[in-house]
C-alpha atoms as a PDB file:
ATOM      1  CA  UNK A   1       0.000   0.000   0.000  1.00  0.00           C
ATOM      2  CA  UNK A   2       2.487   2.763   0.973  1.00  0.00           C
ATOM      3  CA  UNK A   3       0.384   5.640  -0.873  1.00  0.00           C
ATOM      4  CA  UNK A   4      -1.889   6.496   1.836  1.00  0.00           C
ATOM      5  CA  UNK A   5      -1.885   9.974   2.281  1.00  0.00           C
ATOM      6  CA  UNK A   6       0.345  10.634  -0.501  1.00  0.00           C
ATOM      7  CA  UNK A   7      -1.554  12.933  -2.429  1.00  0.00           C
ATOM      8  CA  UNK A   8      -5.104  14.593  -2.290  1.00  0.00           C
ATOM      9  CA  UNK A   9      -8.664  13.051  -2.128  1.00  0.00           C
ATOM     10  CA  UNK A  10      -9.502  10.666  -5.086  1.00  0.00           C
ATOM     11  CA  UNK A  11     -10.901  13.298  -7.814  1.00  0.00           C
ATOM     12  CA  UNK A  12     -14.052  10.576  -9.461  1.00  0.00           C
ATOM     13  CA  UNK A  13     -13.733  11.104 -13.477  1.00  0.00           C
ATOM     14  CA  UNK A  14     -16.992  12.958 -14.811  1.00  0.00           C
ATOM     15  CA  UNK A  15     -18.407   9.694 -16.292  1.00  0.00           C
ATOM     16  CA  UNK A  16     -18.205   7.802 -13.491  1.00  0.00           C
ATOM     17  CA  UNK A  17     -19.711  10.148 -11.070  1.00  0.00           C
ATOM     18  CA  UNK A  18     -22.393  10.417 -13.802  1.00  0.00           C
ATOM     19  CA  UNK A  19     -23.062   7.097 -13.855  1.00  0.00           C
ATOM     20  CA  UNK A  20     -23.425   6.980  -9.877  1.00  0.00           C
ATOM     21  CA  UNK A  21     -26.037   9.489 -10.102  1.00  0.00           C
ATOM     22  CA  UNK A  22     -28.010   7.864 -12.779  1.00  0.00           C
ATOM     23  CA  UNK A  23     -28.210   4.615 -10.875  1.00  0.00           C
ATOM     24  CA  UNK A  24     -29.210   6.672  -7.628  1.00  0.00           C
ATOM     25  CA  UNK A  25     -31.741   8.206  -9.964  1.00  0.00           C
ATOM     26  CA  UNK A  26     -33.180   5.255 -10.681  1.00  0.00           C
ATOM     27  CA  UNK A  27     -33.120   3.456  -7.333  1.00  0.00           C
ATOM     28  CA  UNK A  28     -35.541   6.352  -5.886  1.00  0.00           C
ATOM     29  CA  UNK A  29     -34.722   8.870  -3.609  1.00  0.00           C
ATOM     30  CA  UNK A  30     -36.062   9.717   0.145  1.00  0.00           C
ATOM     31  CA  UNK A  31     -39.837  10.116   0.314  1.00  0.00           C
ATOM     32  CA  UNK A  32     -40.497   9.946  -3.905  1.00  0.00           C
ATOM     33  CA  UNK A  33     -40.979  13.679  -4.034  1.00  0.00           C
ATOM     34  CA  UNK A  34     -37.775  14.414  -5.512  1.00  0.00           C
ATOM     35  CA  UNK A  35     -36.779  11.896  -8.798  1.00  0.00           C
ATOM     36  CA  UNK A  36     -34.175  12.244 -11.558  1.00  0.00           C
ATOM     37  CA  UNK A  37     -33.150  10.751 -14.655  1.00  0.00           C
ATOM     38  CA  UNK A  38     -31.564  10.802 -18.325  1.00  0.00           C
ATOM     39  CA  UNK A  39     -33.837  12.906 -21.078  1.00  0.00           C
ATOM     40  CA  UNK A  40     -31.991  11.028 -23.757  1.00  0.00           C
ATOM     41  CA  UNK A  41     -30.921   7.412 -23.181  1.00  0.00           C
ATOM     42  CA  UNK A  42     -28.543   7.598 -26.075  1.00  0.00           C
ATOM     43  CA  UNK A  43     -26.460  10.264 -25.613  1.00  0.00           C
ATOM     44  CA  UNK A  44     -23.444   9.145 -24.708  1.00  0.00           C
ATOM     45  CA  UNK A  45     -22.259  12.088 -22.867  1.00  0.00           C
ATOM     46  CA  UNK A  46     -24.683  12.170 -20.212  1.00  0.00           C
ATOM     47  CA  UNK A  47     -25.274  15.758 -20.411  1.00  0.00           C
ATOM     48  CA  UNK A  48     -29.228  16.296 -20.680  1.00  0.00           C
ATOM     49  CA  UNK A  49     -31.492  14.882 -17.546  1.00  0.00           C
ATOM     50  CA  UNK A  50     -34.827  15.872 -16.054  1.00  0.00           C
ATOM     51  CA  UNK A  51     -36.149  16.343 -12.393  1.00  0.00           C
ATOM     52  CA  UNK A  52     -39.262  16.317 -10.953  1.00  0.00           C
ATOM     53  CA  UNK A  53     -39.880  17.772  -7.631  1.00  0.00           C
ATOM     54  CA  UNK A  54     -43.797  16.987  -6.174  1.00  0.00           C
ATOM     55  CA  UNK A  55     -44.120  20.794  -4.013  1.00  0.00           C
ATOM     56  CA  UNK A  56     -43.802  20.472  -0.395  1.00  0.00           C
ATOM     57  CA  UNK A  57     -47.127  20.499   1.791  1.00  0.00           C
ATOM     58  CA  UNK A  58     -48.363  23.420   3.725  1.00  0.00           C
ATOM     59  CA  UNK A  59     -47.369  25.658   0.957  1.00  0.00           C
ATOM     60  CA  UNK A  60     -48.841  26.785  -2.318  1.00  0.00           C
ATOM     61  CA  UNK A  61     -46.511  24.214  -4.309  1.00  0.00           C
ATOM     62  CA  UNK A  62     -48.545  21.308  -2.071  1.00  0.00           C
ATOM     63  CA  UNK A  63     -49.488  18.411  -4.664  1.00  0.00           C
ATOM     64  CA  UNK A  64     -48.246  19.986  -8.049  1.00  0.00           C
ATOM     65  CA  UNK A  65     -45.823  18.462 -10.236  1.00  0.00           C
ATOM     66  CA  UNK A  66     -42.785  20.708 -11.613  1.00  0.00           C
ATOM     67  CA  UNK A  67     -40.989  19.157 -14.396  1.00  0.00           C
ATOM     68  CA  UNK A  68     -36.937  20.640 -14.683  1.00  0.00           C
ATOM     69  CA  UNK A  69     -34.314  20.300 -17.027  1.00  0.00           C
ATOM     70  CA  UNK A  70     -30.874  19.713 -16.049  1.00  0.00           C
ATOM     71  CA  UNK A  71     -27.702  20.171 -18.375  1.00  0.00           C
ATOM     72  CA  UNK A  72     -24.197  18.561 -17.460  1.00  0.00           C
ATOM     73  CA  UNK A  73     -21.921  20.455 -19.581  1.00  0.00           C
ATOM     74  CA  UNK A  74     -18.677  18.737 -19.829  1.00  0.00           C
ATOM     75  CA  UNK A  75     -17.135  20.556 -16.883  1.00  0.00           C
ATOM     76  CA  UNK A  76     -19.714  19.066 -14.606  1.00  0.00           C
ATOM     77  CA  UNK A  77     -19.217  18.139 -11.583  1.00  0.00           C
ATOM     78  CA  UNK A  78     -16.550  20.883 -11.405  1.00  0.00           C
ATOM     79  CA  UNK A  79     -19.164  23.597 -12.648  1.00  0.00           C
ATOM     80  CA  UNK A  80     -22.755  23.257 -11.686  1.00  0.00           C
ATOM     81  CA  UNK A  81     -25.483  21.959 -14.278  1.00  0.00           C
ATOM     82  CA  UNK A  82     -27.633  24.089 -15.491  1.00  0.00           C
ATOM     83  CA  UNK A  83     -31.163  24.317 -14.303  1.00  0.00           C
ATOM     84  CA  UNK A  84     -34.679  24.975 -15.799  1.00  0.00           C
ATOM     85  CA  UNK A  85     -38.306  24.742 -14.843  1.00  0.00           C
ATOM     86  CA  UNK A  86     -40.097  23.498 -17.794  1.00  0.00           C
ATOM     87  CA  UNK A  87     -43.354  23.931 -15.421  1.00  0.00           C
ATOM     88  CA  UNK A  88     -43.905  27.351 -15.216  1.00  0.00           C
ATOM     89  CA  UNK A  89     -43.447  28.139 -11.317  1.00  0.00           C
ATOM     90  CA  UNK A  90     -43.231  31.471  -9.667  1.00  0.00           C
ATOM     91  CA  UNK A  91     -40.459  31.391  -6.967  1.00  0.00           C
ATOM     92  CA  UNK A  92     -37.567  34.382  -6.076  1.00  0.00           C
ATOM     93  CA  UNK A  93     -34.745  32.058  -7.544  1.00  0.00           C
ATOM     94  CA  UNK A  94     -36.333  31.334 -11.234  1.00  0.00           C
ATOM     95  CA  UNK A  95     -36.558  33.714 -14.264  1.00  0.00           C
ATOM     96  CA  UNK A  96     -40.278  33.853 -15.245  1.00  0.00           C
ATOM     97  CA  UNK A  97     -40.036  34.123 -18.430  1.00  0.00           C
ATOM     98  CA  UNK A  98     -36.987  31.864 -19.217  1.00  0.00           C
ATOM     99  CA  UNK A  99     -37.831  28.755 -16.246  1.00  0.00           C
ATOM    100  CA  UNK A 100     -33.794  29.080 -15.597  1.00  0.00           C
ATOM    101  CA  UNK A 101     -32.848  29.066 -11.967  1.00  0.00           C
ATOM    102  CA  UNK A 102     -30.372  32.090 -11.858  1.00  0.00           C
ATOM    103  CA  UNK A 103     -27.672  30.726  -9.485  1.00  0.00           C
ATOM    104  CA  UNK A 104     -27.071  34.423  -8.384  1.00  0.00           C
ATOM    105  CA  UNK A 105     -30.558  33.810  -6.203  1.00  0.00           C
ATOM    106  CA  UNK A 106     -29.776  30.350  -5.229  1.00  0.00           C
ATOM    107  CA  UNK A 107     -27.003  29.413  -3.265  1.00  0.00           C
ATOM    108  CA  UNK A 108     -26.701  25.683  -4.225  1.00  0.00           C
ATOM    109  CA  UNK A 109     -25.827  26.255  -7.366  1.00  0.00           C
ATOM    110  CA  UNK A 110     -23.842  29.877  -6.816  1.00  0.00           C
ATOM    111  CA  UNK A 111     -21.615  28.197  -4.431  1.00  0.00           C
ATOM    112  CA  UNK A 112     -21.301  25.080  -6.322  1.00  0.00           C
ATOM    113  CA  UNK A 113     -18.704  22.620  -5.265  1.00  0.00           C
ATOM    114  CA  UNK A 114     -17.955  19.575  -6.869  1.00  0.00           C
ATOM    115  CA  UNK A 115     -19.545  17.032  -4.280  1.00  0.00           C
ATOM    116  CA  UNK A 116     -23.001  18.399  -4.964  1.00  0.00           C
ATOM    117  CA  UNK A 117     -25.109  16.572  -6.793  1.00  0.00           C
ATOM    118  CA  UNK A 118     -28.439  16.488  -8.756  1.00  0.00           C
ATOM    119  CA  UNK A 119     -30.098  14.972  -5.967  1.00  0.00           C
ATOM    120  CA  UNK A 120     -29.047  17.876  -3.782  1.00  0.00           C
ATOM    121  CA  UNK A 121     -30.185  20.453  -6.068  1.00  0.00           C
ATOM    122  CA  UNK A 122     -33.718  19.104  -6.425  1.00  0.00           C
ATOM    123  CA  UNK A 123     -33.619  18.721  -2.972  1.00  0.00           C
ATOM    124  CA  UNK A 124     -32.830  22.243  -2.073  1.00  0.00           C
ATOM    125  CA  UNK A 125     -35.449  23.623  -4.675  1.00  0.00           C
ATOM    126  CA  UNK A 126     -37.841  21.714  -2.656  1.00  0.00           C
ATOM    127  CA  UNK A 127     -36.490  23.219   0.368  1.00  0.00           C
ATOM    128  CA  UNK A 128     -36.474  26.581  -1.506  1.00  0.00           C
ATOM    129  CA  UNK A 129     -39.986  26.258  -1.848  1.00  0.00           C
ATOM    130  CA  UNK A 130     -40.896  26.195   1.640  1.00  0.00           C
ATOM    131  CA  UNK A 131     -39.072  29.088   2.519  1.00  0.00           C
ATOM    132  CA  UNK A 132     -41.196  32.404   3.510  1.00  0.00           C
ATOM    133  CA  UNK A 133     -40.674  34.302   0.633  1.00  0.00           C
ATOM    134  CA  UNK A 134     -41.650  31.484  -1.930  1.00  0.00           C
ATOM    135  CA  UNK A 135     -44.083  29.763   0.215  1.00  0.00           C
ATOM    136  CA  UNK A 136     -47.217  31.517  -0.691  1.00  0.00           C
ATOM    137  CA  UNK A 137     -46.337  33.236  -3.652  1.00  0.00           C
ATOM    138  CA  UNK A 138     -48.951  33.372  -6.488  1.00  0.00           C
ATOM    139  CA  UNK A 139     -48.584  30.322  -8.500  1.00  0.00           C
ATOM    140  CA  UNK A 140     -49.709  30.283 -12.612  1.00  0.00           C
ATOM    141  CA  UNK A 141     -52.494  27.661 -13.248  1.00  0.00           C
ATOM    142  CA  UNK A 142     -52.111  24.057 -13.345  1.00  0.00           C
ATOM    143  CA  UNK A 143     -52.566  22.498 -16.708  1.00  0.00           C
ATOM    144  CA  UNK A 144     -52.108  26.661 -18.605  1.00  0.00           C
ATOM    145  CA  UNK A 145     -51.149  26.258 -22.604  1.00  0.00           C
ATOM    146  CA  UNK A 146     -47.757  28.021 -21.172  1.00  0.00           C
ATOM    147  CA  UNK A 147     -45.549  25.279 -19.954  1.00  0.00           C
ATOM    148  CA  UNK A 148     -42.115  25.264 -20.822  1.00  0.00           C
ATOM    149  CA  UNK A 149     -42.415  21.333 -22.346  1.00  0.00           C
ATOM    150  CA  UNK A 150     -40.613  20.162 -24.984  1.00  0.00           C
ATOM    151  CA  UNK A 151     -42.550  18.298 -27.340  1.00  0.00           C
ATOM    152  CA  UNK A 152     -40.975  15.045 -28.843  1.00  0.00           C
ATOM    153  CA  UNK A 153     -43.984  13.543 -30.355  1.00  0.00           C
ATOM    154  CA  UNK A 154     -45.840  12.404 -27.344  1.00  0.00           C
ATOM    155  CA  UNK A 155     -48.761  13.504 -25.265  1.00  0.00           C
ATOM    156  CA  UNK A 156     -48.733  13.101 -21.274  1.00  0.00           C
ATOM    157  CA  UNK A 157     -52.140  13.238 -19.729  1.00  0.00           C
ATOM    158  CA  UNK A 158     -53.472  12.486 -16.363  1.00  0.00           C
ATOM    159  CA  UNK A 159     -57.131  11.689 -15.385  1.00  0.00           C
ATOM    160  CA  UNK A 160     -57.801  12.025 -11.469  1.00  0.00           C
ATOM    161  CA  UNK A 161     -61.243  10.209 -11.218  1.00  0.00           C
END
């Protein structure tokens, strides 16, 4: 052994780490609220992914569904991913017109450091949501022709009977 200690911590290449965080993706995470996985199963890069955070209770997210897009530029996890609403929500840390999360307004991703994960930013936006100043604020309509989805040919559509 010998090289204990020899050198810094063990830096994980970007693939790898990637590939951790799709198969935590997939396994579930927590309570179910929070989930995460590849948009595009065949890109080999492992760049484009999408969240879904279910809003927290007691607050005016309670029961809705917000849909994000994450992109892992080639830097990641050395810069953060970036991150966009496709569900239009109204909270302090989001541009309203664009659905990007401005990382000047949210710490997680302005003081990014390379053990955070996409877990942990879904995680915090769910947090976010429950702070005071996003907690009640006015929320769009559910279902509105203004979503931020990308089309690709198929049609989502829930019944609650």
């Amino acid at each position: 052994m010998g090289s204990e200690g020899s050198s810094g911590p063990v830096v994980v290449p970007r693939n790898f780490r990637l590939l951790e965080e799709l198969e935590r993706g997939e396994k579930g995470i927590g309570d179910g609220t929070v989930s995460y996985g590849m948009d595009d199963a065949d890109d080999i890069y492992m760049r484009s992914w999408t969240g879904t955070i279910i809003g927290p209770p007691n607050t005016v997210h309670e029961g809705r569904i917000y849909q994000l897009k994450l992109f892992c530029d080639t830097d990641y996890p050395d810069k953060p991913p970036t991150v966009r609403f496709q569900t239009r929500i109204n909270m302090t840390c989001v541009n309203q017109e664009t659905g990007l999360v401005d990382p000047s307004l949210f710490p997680m991703l302005g003081n990014w450091e390379r053990e955070h994960t996409m877990e942990d930013i879904l995680v915090s936006l769910k947090r976010e949501m429950s702070t005071p100043q996003n907690r009640r604020l006015y929320q769009p309509h559910e279902g509105n022709e203004d979503q931020r989805v990308e089309q690709k040919g198929l049609s989502v559509r829930c019944v609650i009977m």
